[in-house]
C-alpha atoms as a PDB file:
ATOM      1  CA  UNK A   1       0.000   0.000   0.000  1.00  0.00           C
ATOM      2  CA  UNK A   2       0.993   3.477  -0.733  1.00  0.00           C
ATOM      3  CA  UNK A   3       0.357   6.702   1.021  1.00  0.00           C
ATOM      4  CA  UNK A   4      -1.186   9.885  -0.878  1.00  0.00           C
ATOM      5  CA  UNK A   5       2.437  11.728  -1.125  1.00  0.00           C
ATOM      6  CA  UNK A   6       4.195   8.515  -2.310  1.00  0.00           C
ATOM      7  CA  UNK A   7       1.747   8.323  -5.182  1.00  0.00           C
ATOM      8  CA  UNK A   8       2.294  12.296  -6.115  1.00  0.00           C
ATOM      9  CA  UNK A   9       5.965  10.913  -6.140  1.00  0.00           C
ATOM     10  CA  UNK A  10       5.502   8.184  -8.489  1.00  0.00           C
ATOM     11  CA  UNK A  11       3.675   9.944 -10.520  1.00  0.00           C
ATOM     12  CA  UNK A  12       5.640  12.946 -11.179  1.00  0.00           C
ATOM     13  CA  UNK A  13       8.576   9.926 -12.181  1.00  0.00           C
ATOM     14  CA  UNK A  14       6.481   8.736 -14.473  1.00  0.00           C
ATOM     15  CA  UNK A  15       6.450  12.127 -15.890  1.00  0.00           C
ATOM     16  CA  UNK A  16       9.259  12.950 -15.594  1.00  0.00           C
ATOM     17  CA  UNK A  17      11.460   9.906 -17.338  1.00  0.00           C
ATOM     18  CA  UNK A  18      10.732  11.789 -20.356  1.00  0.00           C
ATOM     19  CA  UNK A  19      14.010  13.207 -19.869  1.00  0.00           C
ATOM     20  CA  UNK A  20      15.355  10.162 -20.193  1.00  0.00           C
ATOM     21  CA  UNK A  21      14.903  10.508 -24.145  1.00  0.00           C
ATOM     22  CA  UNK A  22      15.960  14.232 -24.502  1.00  0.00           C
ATOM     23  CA  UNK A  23      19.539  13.240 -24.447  1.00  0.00           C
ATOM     24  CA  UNK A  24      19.204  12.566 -28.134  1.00  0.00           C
ATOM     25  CA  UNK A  25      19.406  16.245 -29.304  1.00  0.00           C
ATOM     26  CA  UNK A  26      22.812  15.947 -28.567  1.00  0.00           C
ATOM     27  CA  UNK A  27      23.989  13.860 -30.999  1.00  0.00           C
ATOM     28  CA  UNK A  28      26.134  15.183 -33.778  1.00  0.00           C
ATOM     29  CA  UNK A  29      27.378  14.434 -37.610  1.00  0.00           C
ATOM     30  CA  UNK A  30      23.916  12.962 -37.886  1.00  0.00           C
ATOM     31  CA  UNK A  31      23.987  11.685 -41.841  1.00  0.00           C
ATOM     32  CA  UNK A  32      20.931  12.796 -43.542  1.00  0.00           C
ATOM     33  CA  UNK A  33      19.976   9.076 -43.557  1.00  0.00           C
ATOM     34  CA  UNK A  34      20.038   8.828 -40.232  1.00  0.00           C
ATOM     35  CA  UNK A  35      17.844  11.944 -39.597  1.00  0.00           C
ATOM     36  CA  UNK A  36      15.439  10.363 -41.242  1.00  0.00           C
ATOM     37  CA  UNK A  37      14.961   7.495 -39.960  1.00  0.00           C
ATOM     38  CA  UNK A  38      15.223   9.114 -36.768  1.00  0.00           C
ATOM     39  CA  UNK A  39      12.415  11.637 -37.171  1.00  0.00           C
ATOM     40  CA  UNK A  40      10.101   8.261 -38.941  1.00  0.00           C
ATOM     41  CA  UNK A  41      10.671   6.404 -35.775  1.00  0.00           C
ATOM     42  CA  UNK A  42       9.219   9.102 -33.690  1.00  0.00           C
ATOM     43  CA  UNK A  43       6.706   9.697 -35.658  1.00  0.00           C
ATOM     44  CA  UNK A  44       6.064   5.758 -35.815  1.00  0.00           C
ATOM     45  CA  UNK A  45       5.660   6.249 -31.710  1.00  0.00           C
ATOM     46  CA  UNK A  46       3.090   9.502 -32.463  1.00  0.00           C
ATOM     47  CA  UNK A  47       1.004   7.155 -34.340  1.00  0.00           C
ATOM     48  CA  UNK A  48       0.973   4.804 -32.177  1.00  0.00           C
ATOM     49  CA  UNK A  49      -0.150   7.443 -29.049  1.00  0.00           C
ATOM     50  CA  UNK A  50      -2.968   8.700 -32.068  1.00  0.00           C
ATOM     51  CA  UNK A  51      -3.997   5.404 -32.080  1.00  0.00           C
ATOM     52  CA  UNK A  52      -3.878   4.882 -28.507  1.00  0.00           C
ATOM     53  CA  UNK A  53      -5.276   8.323 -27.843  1.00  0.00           C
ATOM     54  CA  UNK A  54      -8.900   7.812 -30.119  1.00  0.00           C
ATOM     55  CA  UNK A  55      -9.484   4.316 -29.041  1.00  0.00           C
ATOM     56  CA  UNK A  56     -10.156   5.626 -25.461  1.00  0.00           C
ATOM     57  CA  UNK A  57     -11.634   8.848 -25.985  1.00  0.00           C
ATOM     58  CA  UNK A  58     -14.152   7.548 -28.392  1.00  0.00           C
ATOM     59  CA  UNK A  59     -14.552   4.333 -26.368  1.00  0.00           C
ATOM     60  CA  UNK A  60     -15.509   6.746 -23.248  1.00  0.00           C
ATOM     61  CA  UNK A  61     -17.605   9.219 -25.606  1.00  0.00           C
ATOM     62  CA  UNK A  62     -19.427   6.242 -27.468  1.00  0.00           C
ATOM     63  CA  UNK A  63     -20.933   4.804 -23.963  1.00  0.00           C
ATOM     64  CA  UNK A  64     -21.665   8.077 -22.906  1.00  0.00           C
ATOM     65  CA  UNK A  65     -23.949   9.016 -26.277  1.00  0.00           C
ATOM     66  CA  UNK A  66     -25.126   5.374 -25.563  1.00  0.00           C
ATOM     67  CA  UNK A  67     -26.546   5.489 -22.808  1.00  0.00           C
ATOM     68  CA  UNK A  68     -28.041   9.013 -23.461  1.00  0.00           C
ATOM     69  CA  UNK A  69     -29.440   7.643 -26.736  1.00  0.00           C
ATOM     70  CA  UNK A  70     -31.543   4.698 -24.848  1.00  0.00           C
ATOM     71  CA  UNK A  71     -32.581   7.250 -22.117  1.00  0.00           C
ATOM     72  CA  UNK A  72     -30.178   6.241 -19.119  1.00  0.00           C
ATOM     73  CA  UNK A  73     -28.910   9.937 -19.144  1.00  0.00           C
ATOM     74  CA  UNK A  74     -30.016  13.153 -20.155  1.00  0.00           C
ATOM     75  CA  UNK A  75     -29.595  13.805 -23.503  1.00  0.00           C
ATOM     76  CA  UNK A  76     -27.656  16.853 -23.448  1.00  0.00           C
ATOM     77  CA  UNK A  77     -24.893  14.934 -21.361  1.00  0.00           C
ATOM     78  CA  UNK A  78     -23.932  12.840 -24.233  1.00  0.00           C
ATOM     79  CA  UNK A  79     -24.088  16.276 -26.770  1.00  0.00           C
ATOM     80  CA  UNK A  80     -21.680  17.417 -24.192  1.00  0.00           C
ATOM     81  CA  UNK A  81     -19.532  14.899 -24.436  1.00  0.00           C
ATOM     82  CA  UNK A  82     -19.391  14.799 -28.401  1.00  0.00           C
ATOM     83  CA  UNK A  83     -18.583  18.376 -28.547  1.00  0.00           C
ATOM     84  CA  UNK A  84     -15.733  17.977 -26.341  1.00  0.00           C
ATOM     85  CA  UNK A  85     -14.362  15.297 -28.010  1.00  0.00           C
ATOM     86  CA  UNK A  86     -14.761  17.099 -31.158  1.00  0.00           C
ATOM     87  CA  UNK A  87     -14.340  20.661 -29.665  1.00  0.00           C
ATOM     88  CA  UNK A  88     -10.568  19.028 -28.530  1.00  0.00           C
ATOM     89  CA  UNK A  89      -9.766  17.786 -31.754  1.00  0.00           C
ATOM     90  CA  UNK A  90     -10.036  21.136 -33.080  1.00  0.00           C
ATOM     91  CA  UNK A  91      -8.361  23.101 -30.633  1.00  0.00           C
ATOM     92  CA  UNK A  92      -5.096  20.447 -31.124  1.00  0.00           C
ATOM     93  CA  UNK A  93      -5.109  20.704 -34.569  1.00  0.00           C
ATOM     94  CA  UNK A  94      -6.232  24.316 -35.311  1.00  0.00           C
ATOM     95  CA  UNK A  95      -3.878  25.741 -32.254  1.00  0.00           C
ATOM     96  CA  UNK A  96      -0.712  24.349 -33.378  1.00  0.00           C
ATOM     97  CA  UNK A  97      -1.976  25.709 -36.641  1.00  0.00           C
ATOM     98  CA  UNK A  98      -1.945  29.046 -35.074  1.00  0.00           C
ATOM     99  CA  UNK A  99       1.481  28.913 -33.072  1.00  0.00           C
ATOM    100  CA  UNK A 100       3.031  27.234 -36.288  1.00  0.00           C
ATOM    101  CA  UNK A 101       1.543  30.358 -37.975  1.00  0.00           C
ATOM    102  CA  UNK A 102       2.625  32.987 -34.761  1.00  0.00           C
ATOM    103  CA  UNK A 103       6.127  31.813 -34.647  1.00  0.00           C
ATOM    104  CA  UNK A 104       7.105  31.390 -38.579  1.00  0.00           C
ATOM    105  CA  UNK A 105       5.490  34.459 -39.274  1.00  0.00           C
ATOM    106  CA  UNK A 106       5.481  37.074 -36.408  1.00  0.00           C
ATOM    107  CA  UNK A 107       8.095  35.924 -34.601  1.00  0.00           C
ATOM    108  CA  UNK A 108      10.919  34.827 -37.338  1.00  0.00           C
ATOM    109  CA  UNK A 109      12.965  38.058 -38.313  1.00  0.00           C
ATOM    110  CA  UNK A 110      12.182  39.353 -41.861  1.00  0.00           C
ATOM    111  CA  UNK A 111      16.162  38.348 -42.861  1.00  0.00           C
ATOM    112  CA  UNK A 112      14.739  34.255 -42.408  1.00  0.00           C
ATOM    113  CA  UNK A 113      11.799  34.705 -44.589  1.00  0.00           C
ATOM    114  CA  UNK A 114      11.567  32.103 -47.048  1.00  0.00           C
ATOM    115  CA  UNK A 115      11.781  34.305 -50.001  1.00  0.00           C
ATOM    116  CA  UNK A 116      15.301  35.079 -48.785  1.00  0.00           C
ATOM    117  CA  UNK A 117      16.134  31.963 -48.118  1.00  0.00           C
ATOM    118  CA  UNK A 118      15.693  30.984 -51.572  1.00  0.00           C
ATOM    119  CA  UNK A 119      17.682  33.474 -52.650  1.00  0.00           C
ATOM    120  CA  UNK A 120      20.396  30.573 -51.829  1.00  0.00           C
ATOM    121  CA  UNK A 121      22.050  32.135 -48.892  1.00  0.00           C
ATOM    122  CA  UNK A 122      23.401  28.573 -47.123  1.00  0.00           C
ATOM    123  CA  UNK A 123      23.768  30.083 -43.864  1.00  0.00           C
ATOM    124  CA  UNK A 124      19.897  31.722 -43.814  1.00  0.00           C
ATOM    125  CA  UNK A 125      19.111  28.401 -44.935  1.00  0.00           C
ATOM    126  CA  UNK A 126      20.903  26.752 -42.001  1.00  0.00           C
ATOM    127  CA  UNK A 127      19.137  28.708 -39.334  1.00  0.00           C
ATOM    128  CA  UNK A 128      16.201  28.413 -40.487  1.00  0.00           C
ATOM    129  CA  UNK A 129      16.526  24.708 -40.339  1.00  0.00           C
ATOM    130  CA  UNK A 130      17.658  24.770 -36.872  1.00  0.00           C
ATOM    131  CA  UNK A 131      14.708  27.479 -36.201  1.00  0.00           C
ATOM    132  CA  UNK A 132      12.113  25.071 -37.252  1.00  0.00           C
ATOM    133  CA  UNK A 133      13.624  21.928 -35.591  1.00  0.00           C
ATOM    134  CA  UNK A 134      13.146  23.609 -31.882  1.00  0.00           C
ATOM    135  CA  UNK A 135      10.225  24.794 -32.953  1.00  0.00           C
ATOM    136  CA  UNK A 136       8.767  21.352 -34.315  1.00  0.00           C
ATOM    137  CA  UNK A 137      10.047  19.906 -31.067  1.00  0.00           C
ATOM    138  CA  UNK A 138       8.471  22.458 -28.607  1.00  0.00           C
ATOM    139  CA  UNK A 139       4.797  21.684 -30.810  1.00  0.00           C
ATOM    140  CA  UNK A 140       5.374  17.721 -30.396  1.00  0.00           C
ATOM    141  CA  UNK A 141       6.150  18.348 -26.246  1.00  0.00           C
ATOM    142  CA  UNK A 142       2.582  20.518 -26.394  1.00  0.00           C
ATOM    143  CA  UNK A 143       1.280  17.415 -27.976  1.00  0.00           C
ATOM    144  CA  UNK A 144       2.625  15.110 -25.817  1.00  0.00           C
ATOM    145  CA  UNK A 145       1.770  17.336 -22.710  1.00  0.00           C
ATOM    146  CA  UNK A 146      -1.730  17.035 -23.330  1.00  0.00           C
ATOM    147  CA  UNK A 147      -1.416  13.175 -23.453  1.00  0.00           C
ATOM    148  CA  UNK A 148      -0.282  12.932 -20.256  1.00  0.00           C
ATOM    149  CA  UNK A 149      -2.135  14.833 -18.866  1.00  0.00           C
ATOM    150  CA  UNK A 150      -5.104  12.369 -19.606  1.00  0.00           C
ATOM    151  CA  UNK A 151      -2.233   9.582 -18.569  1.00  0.00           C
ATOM    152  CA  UNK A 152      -2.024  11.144 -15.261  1.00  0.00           C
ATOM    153  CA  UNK A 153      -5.395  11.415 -14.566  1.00  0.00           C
ATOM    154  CA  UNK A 154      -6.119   7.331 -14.981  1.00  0.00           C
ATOM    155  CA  UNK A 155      -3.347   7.147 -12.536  1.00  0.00           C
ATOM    156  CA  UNK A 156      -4.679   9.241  -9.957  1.00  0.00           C
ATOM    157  CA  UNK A 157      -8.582   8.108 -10.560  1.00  0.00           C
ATOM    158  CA  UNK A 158      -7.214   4.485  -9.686  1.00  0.00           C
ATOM    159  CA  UNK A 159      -5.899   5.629  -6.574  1.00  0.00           C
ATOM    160  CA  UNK A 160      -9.280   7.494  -6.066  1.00  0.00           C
ATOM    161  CA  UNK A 161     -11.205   4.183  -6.608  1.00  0.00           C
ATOM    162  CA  UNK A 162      -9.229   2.156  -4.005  1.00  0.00           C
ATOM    163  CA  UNK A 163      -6.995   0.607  -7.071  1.00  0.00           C
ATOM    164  CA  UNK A 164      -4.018   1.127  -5.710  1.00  0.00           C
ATOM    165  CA  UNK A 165      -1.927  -1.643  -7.500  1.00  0.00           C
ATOM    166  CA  UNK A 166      -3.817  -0.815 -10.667  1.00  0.00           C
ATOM    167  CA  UNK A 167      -2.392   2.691 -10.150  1.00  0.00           C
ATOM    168  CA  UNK A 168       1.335   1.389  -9.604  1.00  0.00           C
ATOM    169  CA  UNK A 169       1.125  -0.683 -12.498  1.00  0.00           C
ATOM    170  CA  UNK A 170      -0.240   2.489 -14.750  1.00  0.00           C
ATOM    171  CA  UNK A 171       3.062   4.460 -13.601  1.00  0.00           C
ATOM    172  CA  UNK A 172       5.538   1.532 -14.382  1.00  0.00           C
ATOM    173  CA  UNK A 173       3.874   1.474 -17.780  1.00  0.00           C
ATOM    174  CA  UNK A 174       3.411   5.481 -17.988  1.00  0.00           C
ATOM    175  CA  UNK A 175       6.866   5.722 -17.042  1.00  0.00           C
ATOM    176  CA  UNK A 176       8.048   3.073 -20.124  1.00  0.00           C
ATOM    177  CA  UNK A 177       6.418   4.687 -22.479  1.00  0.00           C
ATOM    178  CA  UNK A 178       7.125   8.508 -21.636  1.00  0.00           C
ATOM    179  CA  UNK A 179      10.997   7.553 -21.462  1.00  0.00           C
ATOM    180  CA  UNK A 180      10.325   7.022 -25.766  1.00  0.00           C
ATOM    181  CA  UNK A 181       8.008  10.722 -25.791  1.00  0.00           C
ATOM    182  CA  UNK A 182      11.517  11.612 -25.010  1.00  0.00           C
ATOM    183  CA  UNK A 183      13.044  10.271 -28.001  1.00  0.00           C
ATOM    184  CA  UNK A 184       9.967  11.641 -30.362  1.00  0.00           C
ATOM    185  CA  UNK A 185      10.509  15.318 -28.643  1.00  0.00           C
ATOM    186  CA  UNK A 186      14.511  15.387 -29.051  1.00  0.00           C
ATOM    187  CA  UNK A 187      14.380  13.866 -32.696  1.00  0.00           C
ATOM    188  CA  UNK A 188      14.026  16.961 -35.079  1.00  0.00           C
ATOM    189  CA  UNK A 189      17.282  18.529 -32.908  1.00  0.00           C
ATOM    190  CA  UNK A 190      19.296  15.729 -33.241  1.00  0.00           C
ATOM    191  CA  UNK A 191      22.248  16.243 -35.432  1.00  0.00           C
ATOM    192  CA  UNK A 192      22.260  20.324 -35.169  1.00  0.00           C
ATOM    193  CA  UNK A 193      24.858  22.554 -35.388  1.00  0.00           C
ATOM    194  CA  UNK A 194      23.865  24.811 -32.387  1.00  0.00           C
ATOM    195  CA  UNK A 195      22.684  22.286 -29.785  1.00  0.00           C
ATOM    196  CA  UNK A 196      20.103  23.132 -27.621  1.00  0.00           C
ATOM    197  CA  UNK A 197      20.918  24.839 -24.138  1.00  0.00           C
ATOM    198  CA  UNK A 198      19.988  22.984 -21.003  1.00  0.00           C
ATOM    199  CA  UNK A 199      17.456  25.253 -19.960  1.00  0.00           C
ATOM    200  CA  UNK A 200      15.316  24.617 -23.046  1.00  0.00           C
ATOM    201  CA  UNK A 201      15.914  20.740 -22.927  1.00  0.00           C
ATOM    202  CA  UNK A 202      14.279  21.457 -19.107  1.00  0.00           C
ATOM    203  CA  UNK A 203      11.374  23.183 -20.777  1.00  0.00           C
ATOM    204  CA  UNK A 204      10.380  20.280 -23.182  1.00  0.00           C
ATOM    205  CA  UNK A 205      10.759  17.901 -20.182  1.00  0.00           C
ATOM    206  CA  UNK A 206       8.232  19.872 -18.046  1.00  0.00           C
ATOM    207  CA  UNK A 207       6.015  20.909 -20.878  1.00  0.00           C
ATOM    208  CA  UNK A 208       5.616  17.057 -21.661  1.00  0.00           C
ATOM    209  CA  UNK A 209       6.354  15.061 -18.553  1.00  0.00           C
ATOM    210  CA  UNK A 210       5.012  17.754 -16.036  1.00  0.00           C
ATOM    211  CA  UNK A 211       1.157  17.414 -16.899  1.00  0.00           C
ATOM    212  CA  UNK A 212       1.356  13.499 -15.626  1.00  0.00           C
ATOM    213  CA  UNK A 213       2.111  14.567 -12.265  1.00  0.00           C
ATOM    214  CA  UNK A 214      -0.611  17.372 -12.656  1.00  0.00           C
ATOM    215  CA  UNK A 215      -3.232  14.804 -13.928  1.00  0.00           C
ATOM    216  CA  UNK A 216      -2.012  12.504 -11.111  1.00  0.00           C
ATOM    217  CA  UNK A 217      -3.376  15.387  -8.782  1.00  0.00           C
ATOM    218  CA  UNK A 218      -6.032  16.245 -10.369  1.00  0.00           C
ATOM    219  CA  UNK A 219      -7.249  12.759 -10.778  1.00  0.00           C
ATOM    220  CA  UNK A 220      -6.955  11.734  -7.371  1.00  0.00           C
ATOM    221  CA  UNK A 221      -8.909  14.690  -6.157  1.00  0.00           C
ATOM    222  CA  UNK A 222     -11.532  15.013  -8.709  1.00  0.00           C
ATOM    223  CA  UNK A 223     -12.446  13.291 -12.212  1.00  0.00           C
ATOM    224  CA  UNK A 224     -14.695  14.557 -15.004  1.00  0.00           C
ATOM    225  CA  UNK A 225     -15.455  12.085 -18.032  1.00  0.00           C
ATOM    226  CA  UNK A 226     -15.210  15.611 -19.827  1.00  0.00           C
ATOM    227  CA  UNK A 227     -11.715  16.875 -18.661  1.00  0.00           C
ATOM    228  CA  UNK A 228     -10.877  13.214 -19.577  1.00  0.00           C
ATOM    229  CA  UNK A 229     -12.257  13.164 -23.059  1.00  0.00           C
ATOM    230  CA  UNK A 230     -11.209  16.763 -23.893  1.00  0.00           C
ATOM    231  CA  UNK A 231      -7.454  16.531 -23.243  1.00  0.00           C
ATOM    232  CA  UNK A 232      -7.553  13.464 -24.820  1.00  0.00           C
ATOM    233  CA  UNK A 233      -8.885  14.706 -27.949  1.00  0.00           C
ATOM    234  CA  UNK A 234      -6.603  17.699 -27.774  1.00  0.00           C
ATOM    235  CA  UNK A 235      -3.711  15.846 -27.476  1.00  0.00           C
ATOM    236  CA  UNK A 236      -4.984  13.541 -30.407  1.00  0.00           C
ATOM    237  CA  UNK A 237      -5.709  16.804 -32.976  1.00  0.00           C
ATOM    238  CA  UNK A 238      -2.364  18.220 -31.957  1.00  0.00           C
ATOM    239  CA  UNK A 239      -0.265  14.635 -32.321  1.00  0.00           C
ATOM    240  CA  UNK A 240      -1.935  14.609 -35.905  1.00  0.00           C
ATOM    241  CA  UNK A 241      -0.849  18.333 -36.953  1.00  0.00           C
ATOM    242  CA  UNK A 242       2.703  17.231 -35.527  1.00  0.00           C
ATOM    243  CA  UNK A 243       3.022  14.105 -37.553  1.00  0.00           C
ATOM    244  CA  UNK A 244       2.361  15.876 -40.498  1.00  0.00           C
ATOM    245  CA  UNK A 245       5.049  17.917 -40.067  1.00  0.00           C
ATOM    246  CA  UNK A 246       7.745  15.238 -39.114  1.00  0.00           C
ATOM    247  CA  UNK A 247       6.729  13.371 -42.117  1.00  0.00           C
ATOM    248  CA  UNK A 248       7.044  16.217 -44.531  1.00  0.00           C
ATOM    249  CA  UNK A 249      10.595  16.800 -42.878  1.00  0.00           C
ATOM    250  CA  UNK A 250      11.467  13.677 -42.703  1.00  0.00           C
ATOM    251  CA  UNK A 251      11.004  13.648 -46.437  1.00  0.00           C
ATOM    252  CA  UNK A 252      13.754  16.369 -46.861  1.00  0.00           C
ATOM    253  CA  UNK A 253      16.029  14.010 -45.244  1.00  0.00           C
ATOM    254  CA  UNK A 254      15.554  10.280 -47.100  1.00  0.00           C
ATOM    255  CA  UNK A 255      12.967   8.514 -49.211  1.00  0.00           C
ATOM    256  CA  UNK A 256       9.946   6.795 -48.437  1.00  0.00           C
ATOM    257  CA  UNK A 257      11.112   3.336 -48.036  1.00  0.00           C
ATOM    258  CA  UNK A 258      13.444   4.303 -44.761  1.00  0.00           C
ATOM    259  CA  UNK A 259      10.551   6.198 -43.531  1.00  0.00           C
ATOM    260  CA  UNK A 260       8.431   3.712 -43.320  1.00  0.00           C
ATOM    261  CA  UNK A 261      10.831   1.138 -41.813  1.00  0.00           C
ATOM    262  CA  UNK A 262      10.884   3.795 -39.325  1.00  0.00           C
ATOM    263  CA  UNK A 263       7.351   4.303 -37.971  1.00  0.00           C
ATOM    264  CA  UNK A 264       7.009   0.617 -38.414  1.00  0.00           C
ATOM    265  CA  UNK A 265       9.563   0.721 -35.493  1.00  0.00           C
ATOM    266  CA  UNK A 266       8.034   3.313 -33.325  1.00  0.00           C
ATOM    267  CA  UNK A 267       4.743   1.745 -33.978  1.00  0.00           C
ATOM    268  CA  UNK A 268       6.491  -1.881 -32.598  1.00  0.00           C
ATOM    269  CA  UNK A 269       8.136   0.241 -29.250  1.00  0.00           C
ATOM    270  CA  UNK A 270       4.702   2.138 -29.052  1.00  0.00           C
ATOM    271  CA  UNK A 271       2.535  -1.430 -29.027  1.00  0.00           C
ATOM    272  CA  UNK A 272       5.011  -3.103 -27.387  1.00  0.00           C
ATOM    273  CA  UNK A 273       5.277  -0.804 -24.244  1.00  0.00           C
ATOM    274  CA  UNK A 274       1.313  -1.012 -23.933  1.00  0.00           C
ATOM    275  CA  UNK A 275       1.104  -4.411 -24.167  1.00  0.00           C
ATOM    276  CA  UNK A 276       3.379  -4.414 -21.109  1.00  0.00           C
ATOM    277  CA  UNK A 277       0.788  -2.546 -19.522  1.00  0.00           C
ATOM    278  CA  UNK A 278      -2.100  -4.975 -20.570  1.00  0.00           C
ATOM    279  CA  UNK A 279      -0.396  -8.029 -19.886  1.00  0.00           C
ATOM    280  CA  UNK A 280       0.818  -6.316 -16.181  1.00  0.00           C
ATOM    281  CA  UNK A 281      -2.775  -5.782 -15.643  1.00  0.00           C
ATOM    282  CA  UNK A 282      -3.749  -9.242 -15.771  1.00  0.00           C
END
């Protein structure tokens, strides 16, 4: 049995071995190849969470509109529900559309535009690579955020509901599977000229790993099928506007047939992980 503060503890480690990942932004004389297949494999593991992320917030939203359908609830609650799950998908998607939009356009000096990049100036062209790979990763750690937030929550609504070894064995797999986030957040730095400081690495960890121990709280205290199925859905509509982008990068780096050897990868570490959960459960 744990106490209340040992399960804020374990559940700001599962966070938090995120960082475990982030290491890989410091790899240098990255070939082009490799950059590739490094970007597919993390966005192999974004599928994977896509995937992951859907099946439960529809599964929750389905028996919801269910059961308001046949008359066990009030109608409006299942509505509700719907338009959260579809409200969420919209903000993740249509958000990152907007800070892709802030930050490329507002906040990129006039000297990185891309009309004077193709003017064929090789150093413009190099910062502008290295611009968009922090800002790719920062988007993907948004992304991620939101998923664990919803993560953290099923931890700390376990503990709520007496499941206390159900909890523990939702942070062991949490934990597994956040340590790979990592990898996804640090892949479109890896093999940079100008590494990224410490202080930002820090900021992806928190902006990603952070929100598990927040859910954790959260969860433990107080659950809403709502707050549930909304970050969910956020996280999902965001993970989707992300893996478009790592895919049209990773195209700038090697052809289709490494790319897809490398989300079949991340989508074997993604189902893998989670069947170490399942099979944990049982």
């Amino acid at each position: 049995m744990i106490d209340y503060t040992q399960l804020l503890i374990l559940g700001a480690i599962a966070g938090f071995t995120i960082f475990i990942g982030l290491p890989l932004a410091a790899l240098k004389n990255v070939s082009s190849r490799a950059k590739g297949f490094l970007n597919a494999l993390s966005l192999g593991i974004l599928v994977f969470l896509i995937i992951d992320i859907f099946s439960h917030a529809w599964e929750s939203t389905e028996d919801i509109a269910s059961d308001a359908f046949v008359g066990n609830i009030a109608i409006g609650d299942g509505v509700l529900h719907l338009v959260a799950l579809f409200g969420g998908i919209a903000i993740g998607l249509f958000g990152l559309a907007w800070y892709e939009h802030e930050a490329t356009i507002k906040r990129v000096p006039q000297i990185l535009s891309l009309e004077n990049i193709k003017k064929g100036d090789d150093h413009l062209h190099q910062i502008f690579h290295e611009t968009s790979g922090y800002r790719l990763a920062m988007m993907i750690a948004v992304g991620i955020g939101f998923h664990n937030l919803a993560e953290g929550l099923s931890i700390g609504q376990s503990y709520a509901a007496g499941e206390v070894g159900l909890a523990l064995l939702l942070i062991m797999g949490f934990a597994t599977h956040n340590a790979t986030e990592g990898f996804g957040i640090a892949s479109p730095m890896a093999g940079l000229s100008r590494k990224p400081t410490i202080r930002f690495m820090i900021l992806l960890g928190l902006i990603g790993g952070g929100p598990t121990f927040i859910g954790t709280l959260l969860g433990s205290l107080w659950f809403s099928d709502i707050t549930y199925i909304l970050s969910l859905s956020i996280a999902g509509g965001a993970l989707i506007y992300v893996s478009m982008l790592m895919y049209n990068s990773g195209r700038k780096h090697t052809g289709n047939g490494i790319i897809m050897i490398g989300i079949f990868v991340g989508l074997v570490l993604g189902f893998g992980t989670d069947l170490i959960i399942h099979l944990g459960e049982l």
